[in-house]
N, C-alpha and C. Protein backbone atom coordinates (compact mmCIF):
# COMPACT_ATOMS: atom_id res chain seq x y z
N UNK A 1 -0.06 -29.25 -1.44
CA UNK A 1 -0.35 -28.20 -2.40
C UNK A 1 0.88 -28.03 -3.30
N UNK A 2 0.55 -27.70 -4.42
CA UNK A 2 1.79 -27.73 -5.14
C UNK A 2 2.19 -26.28 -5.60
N UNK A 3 3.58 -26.04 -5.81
CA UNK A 3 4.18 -25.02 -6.15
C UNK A 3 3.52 -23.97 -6.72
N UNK A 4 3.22 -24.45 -7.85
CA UNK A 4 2.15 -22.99 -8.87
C UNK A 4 0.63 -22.81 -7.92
N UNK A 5 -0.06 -23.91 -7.28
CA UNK A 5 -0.98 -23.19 -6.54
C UNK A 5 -0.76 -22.34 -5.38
N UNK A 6 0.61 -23.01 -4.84
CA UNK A 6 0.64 -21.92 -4.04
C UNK A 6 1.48 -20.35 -4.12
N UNK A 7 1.97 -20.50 -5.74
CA UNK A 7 1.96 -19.09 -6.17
C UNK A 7 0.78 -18.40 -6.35
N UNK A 8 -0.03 -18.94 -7.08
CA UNK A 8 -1.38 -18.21 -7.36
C UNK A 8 -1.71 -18.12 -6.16
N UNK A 9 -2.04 -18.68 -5.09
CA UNK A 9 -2.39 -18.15 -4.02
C UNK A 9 -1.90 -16.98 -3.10
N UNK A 10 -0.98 -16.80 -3.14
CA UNK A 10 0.61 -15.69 -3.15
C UNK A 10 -0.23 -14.65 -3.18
N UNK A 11 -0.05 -14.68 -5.06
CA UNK A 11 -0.56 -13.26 -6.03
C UNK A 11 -1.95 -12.85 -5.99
N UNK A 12 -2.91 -14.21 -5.51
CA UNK A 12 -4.18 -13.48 -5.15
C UNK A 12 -4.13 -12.58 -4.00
N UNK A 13 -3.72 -13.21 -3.06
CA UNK A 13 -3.60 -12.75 -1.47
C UNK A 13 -2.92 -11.24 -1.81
N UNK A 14 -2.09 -11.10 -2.68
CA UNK A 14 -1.13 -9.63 -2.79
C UNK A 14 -2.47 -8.59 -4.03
N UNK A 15 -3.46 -9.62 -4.38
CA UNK A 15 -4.11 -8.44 -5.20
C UNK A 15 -5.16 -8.59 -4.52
N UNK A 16 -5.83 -8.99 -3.20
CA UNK A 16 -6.57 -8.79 -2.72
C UNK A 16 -6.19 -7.39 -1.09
N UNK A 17 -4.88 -7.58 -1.07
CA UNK A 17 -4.22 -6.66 -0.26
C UNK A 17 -4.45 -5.30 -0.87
N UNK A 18 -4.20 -5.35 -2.50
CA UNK A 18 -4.36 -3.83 -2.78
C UNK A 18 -5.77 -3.06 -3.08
N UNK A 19 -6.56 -4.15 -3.20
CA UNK A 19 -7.96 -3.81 -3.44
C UNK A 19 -8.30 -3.69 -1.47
N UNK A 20 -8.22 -4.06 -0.73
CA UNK A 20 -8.19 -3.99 0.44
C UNK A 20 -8.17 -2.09 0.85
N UNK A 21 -6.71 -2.27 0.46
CA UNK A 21 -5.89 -0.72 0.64
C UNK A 21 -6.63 0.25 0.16
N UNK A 22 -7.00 -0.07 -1.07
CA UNK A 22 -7.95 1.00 -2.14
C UNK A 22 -9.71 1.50 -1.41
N UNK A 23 -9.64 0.65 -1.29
CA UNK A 23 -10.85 0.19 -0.36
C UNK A 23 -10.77 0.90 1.20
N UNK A 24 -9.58 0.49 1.83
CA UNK A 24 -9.27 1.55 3.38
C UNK A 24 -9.72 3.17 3.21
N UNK A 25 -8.47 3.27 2.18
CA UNK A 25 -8.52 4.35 1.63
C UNK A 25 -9.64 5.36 0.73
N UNK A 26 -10.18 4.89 0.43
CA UNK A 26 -11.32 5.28 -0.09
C UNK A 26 -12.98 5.83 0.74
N UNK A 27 -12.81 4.71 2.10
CA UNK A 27 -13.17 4.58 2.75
C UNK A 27 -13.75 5.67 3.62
N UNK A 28 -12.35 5.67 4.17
CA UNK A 28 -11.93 7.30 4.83
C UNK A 28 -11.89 8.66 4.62
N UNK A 29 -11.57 8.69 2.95
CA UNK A 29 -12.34 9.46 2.39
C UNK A 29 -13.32 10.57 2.30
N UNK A 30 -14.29 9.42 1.99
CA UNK A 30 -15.86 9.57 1.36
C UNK A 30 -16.55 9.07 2.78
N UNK A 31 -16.07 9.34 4.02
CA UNK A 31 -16.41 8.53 5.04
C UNK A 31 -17.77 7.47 4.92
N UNK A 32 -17.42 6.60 4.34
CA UNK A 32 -18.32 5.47 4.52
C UNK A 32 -18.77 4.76 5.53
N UNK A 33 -19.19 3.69 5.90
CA UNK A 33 -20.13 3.47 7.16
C UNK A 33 -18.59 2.82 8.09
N UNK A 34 -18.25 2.74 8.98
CA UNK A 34 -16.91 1.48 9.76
C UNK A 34 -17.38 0.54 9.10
N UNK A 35 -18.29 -0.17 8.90
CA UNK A 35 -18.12 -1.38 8.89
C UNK A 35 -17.60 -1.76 7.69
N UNK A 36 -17.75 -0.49 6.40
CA UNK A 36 -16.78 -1.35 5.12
C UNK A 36 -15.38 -0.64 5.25
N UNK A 37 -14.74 -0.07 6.63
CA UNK A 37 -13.65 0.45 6.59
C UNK A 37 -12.74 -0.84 7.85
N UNK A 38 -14.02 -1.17 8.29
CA UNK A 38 -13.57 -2.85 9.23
C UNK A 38 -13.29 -3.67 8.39
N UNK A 39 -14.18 -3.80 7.45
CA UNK A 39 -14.17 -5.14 6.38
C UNK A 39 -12.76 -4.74 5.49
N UNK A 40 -12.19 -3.89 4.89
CA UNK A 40 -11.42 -3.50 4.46
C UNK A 40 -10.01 -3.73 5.25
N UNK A 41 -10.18 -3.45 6.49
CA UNK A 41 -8.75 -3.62 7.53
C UNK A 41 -8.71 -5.30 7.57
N UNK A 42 -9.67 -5.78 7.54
CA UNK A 42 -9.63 -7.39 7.82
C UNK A 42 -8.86 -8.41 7.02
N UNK A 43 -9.39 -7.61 5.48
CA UNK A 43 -9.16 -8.41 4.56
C UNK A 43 -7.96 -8.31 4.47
N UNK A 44 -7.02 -6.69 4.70
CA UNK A 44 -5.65 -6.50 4.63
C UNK A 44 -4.93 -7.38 5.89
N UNK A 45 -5.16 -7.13 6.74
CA UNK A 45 -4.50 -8.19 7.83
C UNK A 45 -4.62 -9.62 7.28
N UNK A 46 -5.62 -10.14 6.37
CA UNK A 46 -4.97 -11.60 5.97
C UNK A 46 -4.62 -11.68 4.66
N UNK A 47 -4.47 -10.56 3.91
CA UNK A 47 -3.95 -10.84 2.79
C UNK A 47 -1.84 -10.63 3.43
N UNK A 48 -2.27 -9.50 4.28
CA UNK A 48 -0.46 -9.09 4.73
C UNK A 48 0.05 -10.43 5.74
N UNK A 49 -0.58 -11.27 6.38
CA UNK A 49 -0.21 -12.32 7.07
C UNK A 49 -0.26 -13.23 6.10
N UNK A 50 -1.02 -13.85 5.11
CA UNK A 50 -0.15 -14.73 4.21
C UNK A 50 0.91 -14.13 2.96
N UNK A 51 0.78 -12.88 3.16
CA UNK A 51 2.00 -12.39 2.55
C UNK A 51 3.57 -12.71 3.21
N UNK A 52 3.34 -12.28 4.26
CA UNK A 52 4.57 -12.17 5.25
C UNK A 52 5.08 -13.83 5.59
N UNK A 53 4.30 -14.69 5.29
CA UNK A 53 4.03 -16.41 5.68
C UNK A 53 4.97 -16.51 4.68
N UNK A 54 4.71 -16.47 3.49
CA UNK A 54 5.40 -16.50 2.47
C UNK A 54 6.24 -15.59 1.77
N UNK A 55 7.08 -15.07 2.01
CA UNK A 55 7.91 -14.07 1.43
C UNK A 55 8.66 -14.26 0.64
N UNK A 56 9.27 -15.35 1.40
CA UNK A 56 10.96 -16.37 0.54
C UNK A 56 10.76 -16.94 0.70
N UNK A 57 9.90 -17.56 -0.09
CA UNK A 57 9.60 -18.86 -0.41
C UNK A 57 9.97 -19.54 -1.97
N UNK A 58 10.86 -18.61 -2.77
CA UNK A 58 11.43 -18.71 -4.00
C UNK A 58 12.23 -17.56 -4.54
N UNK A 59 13.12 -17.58 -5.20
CA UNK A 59 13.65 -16.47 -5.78
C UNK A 59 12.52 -15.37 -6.69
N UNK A 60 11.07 -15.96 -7.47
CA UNK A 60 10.37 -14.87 -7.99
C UNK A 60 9.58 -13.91 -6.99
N UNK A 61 9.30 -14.81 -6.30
CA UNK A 61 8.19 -14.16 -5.06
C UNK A 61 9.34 -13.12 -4.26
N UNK A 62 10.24 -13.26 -3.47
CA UNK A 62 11.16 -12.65 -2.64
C UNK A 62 11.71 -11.23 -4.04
N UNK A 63 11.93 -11.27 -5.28
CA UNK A 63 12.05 -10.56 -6.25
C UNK A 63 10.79 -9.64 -6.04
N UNK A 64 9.29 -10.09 -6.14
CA UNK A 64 8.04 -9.17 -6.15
C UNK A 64 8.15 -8.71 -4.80
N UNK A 65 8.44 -9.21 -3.86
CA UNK A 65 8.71 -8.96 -1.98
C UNK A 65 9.41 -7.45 -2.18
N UNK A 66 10.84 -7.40 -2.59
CA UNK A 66 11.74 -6.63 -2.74
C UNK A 66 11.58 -5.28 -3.57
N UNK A 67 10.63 -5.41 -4.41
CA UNK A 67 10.34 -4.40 -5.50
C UNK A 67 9.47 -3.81 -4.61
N UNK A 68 8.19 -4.27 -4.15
CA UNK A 68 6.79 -3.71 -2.91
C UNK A 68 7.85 -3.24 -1.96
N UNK A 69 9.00 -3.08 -1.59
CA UNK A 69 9.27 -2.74 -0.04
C UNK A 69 10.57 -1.84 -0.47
N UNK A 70 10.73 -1.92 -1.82
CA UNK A 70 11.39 -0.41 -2.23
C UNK A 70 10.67 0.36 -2.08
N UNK A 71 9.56 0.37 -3.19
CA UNK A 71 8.64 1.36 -3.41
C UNK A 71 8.27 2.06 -2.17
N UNK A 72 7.55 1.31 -0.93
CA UNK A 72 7.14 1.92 0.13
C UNK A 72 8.16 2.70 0.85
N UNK A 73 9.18 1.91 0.89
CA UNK A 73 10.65 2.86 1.65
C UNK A 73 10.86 4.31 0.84
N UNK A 74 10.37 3.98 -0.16
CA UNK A 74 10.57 5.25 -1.32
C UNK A 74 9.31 6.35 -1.09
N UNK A 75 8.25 6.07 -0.76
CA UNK A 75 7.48 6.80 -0.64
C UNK A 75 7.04 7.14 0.94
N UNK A 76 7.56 6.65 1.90
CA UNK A 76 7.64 6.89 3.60
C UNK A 76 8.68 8.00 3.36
N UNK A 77 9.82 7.62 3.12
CA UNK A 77 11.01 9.06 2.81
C UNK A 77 10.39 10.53 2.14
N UNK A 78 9.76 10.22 1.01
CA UNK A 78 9.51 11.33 0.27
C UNK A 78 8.56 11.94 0.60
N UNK A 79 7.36 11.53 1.75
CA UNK A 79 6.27 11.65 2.17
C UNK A 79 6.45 12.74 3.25
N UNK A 80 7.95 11.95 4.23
CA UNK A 80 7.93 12.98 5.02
C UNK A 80 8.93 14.21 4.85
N UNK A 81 9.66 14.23 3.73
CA UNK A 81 10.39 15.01 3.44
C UNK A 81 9.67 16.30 2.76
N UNK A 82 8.76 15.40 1.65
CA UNK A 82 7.96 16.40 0.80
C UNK A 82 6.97 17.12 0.74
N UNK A 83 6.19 16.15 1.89
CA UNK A 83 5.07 16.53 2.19
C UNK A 83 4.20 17.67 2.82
N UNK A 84 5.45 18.12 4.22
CA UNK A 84 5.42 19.23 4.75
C UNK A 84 5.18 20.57 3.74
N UNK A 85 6.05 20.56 2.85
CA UNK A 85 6.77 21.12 2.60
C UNK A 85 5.70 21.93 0.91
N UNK A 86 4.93 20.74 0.47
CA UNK A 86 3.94 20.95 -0.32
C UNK A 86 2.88 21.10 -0.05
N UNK A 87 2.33 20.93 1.43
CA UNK A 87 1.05 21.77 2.29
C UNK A 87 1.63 23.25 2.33
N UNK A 88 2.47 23.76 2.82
CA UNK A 88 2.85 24.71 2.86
C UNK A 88 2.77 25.60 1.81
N UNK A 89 2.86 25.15 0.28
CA UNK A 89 3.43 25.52 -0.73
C UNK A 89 1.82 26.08 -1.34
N UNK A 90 1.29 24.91 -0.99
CA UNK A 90 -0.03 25.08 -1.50
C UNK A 90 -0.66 26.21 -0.58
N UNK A 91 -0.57 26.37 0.79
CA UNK A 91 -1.41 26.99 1.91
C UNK A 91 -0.86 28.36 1.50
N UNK A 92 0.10 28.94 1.13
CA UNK A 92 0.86 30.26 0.67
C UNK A 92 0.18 30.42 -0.40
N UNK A 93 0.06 30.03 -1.48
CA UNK A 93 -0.37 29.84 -3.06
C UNK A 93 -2.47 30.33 -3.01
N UNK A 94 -2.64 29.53 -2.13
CA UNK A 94 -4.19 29.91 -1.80
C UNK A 94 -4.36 30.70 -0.86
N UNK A 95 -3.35 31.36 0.22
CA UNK A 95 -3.68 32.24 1.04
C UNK A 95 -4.47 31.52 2.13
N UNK A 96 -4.52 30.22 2.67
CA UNK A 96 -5.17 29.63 3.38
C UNK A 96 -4.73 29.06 4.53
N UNK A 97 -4.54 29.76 5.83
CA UNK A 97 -3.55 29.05 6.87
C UNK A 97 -4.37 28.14 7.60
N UNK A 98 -4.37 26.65 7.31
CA UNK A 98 -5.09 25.79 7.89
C UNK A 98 -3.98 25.32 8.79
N UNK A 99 -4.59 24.09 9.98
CA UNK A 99 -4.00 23.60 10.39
C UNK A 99 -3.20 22.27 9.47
N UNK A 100 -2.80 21.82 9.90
CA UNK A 100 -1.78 20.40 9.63
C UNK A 100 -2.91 19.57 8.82
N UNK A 101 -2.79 19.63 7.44
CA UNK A 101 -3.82 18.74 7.34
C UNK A 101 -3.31 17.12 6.68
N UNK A 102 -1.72 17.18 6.43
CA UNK A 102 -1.10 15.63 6.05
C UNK A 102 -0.60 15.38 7.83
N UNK A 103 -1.42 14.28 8.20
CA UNK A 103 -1.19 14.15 9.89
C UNK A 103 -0.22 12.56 9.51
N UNK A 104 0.68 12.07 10.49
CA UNK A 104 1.56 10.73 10.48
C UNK A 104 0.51 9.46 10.17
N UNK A 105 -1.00 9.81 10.47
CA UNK A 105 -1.30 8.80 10.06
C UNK A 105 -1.75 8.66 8.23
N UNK A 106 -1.26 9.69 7.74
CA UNK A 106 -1.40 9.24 6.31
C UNK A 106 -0.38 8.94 5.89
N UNK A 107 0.87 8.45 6.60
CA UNK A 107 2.06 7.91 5.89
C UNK A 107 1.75 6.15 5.44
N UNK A 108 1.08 5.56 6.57
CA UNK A 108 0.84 4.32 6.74
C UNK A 108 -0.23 3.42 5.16
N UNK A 109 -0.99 4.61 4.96
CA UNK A 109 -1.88 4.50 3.64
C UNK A 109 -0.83 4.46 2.28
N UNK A 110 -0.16 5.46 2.58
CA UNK A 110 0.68 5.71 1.04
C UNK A 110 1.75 4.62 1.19
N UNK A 111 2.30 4.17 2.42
CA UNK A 111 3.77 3.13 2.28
C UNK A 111 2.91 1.46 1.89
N UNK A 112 1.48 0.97 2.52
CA UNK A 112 0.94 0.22 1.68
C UNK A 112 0.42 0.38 0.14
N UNK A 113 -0.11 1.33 -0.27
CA UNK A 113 -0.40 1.41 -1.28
C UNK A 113 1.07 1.36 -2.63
N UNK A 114 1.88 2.76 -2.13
CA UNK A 114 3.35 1.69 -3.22
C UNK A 114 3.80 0.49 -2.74
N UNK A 115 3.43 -0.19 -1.79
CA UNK A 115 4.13 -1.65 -1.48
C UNK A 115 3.67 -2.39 -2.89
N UNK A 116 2.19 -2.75 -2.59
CA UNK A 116 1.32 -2.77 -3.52
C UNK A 116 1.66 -2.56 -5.19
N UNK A 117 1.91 -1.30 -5.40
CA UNK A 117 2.32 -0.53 -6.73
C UNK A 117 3.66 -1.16 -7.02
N UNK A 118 4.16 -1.24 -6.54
CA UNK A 118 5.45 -1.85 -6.46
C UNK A 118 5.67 -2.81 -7.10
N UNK A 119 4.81 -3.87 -6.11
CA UNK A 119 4.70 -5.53 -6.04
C UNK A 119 3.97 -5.90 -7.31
N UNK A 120 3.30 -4.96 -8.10
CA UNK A 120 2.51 -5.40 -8.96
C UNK A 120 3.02 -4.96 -10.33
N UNK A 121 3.98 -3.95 -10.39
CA UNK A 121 4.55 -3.61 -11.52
C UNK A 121 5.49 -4.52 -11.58
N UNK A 122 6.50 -4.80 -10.81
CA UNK A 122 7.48 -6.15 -10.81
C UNK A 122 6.53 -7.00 -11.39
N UNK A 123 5.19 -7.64 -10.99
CA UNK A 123 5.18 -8.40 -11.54
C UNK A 123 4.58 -8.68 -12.69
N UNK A 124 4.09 -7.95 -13.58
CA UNK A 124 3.53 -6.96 -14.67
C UNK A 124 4.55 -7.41 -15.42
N UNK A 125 5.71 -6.62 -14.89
CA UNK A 125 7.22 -6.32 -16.09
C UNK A 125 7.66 -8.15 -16.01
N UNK A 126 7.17 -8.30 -14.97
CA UNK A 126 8.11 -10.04 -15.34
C UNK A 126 7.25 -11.11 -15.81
N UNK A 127 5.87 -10.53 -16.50
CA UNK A 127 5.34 -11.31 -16.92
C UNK A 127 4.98 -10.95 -18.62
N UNK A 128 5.63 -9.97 -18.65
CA UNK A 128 5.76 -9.81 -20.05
C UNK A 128 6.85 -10.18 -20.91
């Protein structure tokens, strides 16, 4: 296989990861049936395993790698810093004492999704 196909194959696999994510997420939501919230986890497990196959495998790709895994580090931090902290803000503001409703498992949605956001603006900006 040669070099540029197996970039394009790369960048599909990384835009089929975020349509994946969009898709998880959406999912869960609008609770849709499991099985398009299965089909959705599937597709991400092999778009993120030939992601991870290939990471550094060149200086552009390891560049789009690096930009996706700011972003998420950037938004795991701010998630749990901010997050608390803007349920609260809101639950005072409406007079509404609910329980906990940002639980640890919505960190995992938002640190793929800017991986994603990330990975795709890098490569946006470096293709212009």
């Amino acid at each position: 296989m040669t070099r540029d196909k197996r970039t394009r194959l790369y960048l599909t696999a990384a835009s089929m990861g975020f349509v994946a994510t969009i898709l998880m997420v959406v999912s869960r939501i609008l609770d849709w049936p499991d099985f398009v919230a299965g089909l959705s986890v599937g597709v991400l497990l092999v778009s993120l395993v030939m992601l991870l196959l290939r990471r550094f495998r060149d200086e552009y790709i390891e560049q789009l790698w690096n930009s996706g895994t700011g972003f998420a580090f950037v938004a795991v931090v701010a998630t749990f810093a901010f997050a608390p902290f803007l349920e609260g803000f809101v639950d005072g503001v409406t007079r509404s004492a609910r329980d906990q409703m940002i639980s640890p498992e919505f960190v995992g949605p938002i640190a793929l999704i800017a991986f994603f956001v990330g990975f795709h603006l890098k490569w946006l900006r470096s293709s212009l």
